[in-house]
C-alpha atoms as a PDB file:
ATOM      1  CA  UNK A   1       7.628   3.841  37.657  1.00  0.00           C
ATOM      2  CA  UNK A   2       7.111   0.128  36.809  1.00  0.00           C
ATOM      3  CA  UNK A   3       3.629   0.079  36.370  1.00  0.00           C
ATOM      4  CA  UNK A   4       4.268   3.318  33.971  1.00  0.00           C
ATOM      5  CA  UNK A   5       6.667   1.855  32.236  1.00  0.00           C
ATOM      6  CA  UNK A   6       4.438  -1.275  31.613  1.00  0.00           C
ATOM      7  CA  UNK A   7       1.577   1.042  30.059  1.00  0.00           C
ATOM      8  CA  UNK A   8       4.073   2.695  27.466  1.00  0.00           C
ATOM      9  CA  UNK A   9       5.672  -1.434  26.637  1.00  0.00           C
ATOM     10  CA  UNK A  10       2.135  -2.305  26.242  1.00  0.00           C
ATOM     11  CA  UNK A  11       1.482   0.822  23.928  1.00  0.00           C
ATOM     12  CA  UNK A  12       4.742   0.267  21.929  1.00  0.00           C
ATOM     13  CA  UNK A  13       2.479  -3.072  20.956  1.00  0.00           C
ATOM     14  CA  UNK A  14       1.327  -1.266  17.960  1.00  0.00           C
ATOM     15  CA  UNK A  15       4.349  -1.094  16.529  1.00  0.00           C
ATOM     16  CA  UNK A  16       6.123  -4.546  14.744  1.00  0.00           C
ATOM     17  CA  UNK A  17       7.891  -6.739  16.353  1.00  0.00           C
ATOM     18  CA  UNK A  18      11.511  -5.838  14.186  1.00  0.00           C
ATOM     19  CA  UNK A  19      11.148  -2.345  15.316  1.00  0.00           C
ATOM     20  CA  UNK A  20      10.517  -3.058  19.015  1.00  0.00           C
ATOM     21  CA  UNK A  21      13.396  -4.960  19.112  1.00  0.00           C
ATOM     22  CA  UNK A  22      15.484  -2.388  17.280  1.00  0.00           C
ATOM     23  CA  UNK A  23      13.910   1.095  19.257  1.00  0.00           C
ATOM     24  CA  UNK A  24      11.399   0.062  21.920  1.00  0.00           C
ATOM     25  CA  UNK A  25      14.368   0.492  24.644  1.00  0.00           C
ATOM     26  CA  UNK A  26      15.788   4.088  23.377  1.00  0.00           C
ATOM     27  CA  UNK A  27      11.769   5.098  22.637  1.00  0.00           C
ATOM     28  CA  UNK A  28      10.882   3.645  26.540  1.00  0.00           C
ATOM     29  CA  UNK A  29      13.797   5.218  28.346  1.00  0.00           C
ATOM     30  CA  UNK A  30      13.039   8.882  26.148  1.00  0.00           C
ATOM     31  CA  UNK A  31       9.083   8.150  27.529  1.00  0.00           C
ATOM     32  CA  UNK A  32      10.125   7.689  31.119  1.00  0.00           C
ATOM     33  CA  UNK A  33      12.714  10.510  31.805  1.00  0.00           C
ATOM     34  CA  UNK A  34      10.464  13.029  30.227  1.00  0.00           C
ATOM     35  CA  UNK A  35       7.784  12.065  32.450  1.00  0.00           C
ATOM     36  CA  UNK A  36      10.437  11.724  35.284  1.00  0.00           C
ATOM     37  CA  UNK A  37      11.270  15.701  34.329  1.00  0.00           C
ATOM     38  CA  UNK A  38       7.842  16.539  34.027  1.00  0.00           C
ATOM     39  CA  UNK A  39       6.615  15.200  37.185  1.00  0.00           C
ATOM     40  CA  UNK A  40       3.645  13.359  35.690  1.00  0.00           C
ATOM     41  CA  UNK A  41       2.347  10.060  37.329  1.00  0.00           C
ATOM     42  CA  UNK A  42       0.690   8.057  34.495  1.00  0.00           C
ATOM     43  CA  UNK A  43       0.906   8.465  30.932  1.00  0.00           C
ATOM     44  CA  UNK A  44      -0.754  11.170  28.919  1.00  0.00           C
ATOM     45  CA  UNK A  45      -3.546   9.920  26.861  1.00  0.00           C
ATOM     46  CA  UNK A  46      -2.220  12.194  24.405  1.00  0.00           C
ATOM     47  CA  UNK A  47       0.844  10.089  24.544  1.00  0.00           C
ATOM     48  CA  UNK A  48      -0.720   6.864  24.576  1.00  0.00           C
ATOM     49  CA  UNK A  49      -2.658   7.885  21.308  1.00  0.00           C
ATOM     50  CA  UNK A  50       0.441   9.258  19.623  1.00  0.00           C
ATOM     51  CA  UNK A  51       2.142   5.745  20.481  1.00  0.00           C
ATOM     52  CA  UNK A  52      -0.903   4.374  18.549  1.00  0.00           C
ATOM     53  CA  UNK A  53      -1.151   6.452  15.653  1.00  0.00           C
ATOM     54  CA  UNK A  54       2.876   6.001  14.872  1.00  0.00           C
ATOM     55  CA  UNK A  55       2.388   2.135  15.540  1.00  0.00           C
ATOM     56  CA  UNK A  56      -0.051   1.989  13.170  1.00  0.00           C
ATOM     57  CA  UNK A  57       1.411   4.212  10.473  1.00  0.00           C
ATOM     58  CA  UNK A  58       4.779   2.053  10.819  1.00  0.00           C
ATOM     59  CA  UNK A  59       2.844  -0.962  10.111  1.00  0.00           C
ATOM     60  CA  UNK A  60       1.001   0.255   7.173  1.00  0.00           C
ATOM     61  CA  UNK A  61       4.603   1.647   5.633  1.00  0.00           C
ATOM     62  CA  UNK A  62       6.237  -2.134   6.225  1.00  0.00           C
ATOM     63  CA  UNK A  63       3.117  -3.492   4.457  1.00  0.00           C
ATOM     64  CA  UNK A  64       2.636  -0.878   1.756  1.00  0.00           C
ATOM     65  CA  UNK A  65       5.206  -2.496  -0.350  1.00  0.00           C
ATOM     66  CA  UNK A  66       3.923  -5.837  -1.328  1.00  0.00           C
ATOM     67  CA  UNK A  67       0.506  -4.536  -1.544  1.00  0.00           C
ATOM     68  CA  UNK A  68       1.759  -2.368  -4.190  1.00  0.00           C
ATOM     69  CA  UNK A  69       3.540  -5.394  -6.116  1.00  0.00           C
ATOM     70  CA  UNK A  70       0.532  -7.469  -6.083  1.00  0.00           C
ATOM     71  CA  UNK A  71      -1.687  -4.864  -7.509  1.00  0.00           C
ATOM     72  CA  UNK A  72       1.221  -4.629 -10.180  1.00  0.00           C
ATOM     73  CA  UNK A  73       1.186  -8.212 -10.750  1.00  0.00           C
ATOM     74  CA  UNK A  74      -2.225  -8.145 -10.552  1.00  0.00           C
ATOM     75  CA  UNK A  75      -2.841  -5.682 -13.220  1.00  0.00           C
ATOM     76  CA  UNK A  76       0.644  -6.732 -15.685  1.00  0.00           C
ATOM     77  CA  UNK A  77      -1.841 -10.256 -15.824  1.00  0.00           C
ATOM     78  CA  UNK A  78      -4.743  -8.568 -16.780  1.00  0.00           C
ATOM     79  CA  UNK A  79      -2.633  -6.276 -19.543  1.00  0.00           C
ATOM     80  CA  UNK A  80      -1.126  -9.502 -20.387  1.00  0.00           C
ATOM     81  CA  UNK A  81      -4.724 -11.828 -20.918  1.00  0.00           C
ATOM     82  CA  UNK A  82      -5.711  -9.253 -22.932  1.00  0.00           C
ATOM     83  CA  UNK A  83      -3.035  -9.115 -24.849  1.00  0.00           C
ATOM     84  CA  UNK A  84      -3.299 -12.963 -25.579  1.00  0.00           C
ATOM     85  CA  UNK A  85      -6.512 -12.775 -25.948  1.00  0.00           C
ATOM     86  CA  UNK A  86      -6.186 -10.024 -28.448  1.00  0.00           C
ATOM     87  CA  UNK A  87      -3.315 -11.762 -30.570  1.00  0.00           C
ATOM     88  CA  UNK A  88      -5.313 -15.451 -30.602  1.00  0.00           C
ATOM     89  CA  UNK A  89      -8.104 -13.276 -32.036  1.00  0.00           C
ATOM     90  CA  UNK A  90     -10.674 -14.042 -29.460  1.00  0.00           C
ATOM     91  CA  UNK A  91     -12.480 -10.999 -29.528  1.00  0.00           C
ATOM     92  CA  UNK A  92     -15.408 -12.498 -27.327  1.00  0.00           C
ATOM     93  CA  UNK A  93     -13.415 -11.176 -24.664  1.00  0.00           C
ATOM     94  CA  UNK A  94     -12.219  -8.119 -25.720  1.00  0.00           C
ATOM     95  CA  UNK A  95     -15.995  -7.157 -26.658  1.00  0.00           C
ATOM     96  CA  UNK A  96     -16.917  -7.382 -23.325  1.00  0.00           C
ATOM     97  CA  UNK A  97     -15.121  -4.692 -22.875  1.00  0.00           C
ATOM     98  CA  UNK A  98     -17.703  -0.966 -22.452  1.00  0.00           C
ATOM     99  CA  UNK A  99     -17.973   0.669 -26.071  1.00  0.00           C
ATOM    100  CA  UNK A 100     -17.097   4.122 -26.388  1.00  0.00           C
ATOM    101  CA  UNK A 101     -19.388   5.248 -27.235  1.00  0.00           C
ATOM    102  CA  UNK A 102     -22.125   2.753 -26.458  1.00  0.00           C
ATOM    103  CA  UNK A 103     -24.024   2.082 -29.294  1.00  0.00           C
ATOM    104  CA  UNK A 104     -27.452   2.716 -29.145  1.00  0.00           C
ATOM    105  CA  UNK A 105     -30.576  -0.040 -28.729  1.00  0.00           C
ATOM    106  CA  UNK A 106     -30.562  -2.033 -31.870  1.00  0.00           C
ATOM    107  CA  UNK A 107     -27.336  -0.792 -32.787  1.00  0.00           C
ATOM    108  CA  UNK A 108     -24.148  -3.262 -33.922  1.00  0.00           C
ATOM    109  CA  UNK A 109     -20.854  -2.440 -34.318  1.00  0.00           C
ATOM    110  CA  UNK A 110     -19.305  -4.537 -37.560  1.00  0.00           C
ATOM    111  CA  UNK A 111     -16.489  -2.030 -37.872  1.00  0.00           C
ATOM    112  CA  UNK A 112     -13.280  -3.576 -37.157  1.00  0.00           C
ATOM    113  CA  UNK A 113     -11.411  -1.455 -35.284  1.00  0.00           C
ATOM    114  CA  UNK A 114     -14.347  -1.560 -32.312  1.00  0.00           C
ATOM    115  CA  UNK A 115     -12.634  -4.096 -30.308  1.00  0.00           C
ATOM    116  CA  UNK A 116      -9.290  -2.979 -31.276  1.00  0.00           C
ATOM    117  CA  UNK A 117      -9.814   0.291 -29.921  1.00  0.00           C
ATOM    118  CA  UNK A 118     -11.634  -1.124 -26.458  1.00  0.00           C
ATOM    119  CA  UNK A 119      -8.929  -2.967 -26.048  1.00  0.00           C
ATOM    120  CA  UNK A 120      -6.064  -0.186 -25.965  1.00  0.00           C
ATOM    121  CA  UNK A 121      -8.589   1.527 -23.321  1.00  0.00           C
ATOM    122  CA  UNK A 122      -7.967  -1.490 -21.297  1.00  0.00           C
ATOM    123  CA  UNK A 123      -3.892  -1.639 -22.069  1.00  0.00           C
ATOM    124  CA  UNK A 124      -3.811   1.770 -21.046  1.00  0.00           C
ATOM    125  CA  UNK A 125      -5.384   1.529 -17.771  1.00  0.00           C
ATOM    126  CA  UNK A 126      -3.802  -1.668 -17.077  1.00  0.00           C
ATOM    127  CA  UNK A 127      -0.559  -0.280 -17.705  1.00  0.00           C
ATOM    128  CA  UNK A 128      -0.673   2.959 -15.744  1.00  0.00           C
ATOM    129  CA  UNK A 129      -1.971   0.710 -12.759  1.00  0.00           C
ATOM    130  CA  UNK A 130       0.804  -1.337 -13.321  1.00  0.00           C
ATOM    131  CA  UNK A 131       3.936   1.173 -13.731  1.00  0.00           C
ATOM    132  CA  UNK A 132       2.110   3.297 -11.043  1.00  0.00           C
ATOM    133  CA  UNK A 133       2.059   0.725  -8.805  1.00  0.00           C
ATOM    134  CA  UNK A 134       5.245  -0.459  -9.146  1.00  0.00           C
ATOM    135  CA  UNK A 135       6.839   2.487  -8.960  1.00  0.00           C
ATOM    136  CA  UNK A 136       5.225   3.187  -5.858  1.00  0.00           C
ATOM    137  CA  UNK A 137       6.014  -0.030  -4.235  1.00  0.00           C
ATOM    138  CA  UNK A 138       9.972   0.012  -4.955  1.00  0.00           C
ATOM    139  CA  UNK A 139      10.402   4.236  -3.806  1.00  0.00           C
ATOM    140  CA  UNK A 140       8.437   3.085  -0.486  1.00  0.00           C
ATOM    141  CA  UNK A 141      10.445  -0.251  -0.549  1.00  0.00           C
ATOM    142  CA  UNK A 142      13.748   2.204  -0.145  1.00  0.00           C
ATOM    143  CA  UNK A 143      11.611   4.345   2.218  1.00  0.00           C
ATOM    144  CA  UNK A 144      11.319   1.804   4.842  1.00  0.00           C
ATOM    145  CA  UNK A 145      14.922   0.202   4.074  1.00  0.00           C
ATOM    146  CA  UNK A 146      16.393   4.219   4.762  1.00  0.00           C
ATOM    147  CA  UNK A 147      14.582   4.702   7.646  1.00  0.00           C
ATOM    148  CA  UNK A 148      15.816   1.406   9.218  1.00  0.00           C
ATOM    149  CA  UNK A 149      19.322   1.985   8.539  1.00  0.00           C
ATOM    150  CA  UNK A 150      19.097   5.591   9.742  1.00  0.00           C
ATOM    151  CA  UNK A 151      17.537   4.332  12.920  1.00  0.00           C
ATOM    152  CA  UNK A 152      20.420   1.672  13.394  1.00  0.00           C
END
């Protein structure tokens, strides 16, 4: 039983260290008496994977958040540059920006609503990325933060 119980700790790696500490005892001693009922020597490798699999999900959930809130910050800078940019009237920047549509070879665009209208392509996109991402980050924030006080 030891050396089973040693392949299901050494499994349970996967997982982070706060939830080891938190389950790893209930999850090992759940592990061992249904293999104990079962009759089964070694671990399952269907077991072993599943340990896996959940280890690695958990860890992706605990990081999701701040990936979220640096793609947020990440994109409220680029909404906010623009801006700036936009306001100090440095339209070198903004005209970097794809035309739609793309003028054709030879072709100029003097009107002055051109960069205007790039531009609130670019706020728009930055902004969705932003609010979406945001969003996103604080419902799987409270996600994670249910979970742990459920499992508690």
């Amino acid at each position: 039983m030891k050396d089973m119980e040693q392949k299901y700790r050494a499994a349970m790696r996967w997982y982070t260290a706060k939830w080891r500490r938190r389950n790893a005892d209930a999850l090992l001693a759940t592990l061992l008496e249904s293999a104990e009922a079962s009759g089964q020597p070694q671990p399952t490798r269907a077991e072993l994977q599943n340990l896996h699999a959940m280890g690695i999900r958990q860890r992706a959930f605990a990081a999701l958040p701040i990936i979220l809130f640096a793609v947020a910050l990440l994109s409220l800078l680029s909404v906010g540059s623009l801006a700036f940019a936009h306001v100090a009237g440095s339209s070198e920047l903004l005209l970097q920006l794809p035309a739609f549509p793309a003028p054709r070879a030879g072709q100029i665009y003097t009107t002055p609503t051109a960069a205007p209208f790039q531009a609130g392509w670019a706020y728009a996109i930055g902004s969705v990325c932003f609010v979406a991402s945001l969003t996103t980050g604080l419902l799987t924030l409270r996600r994670n933060r249910r979970l742990l006080t459920i499992a508690r």
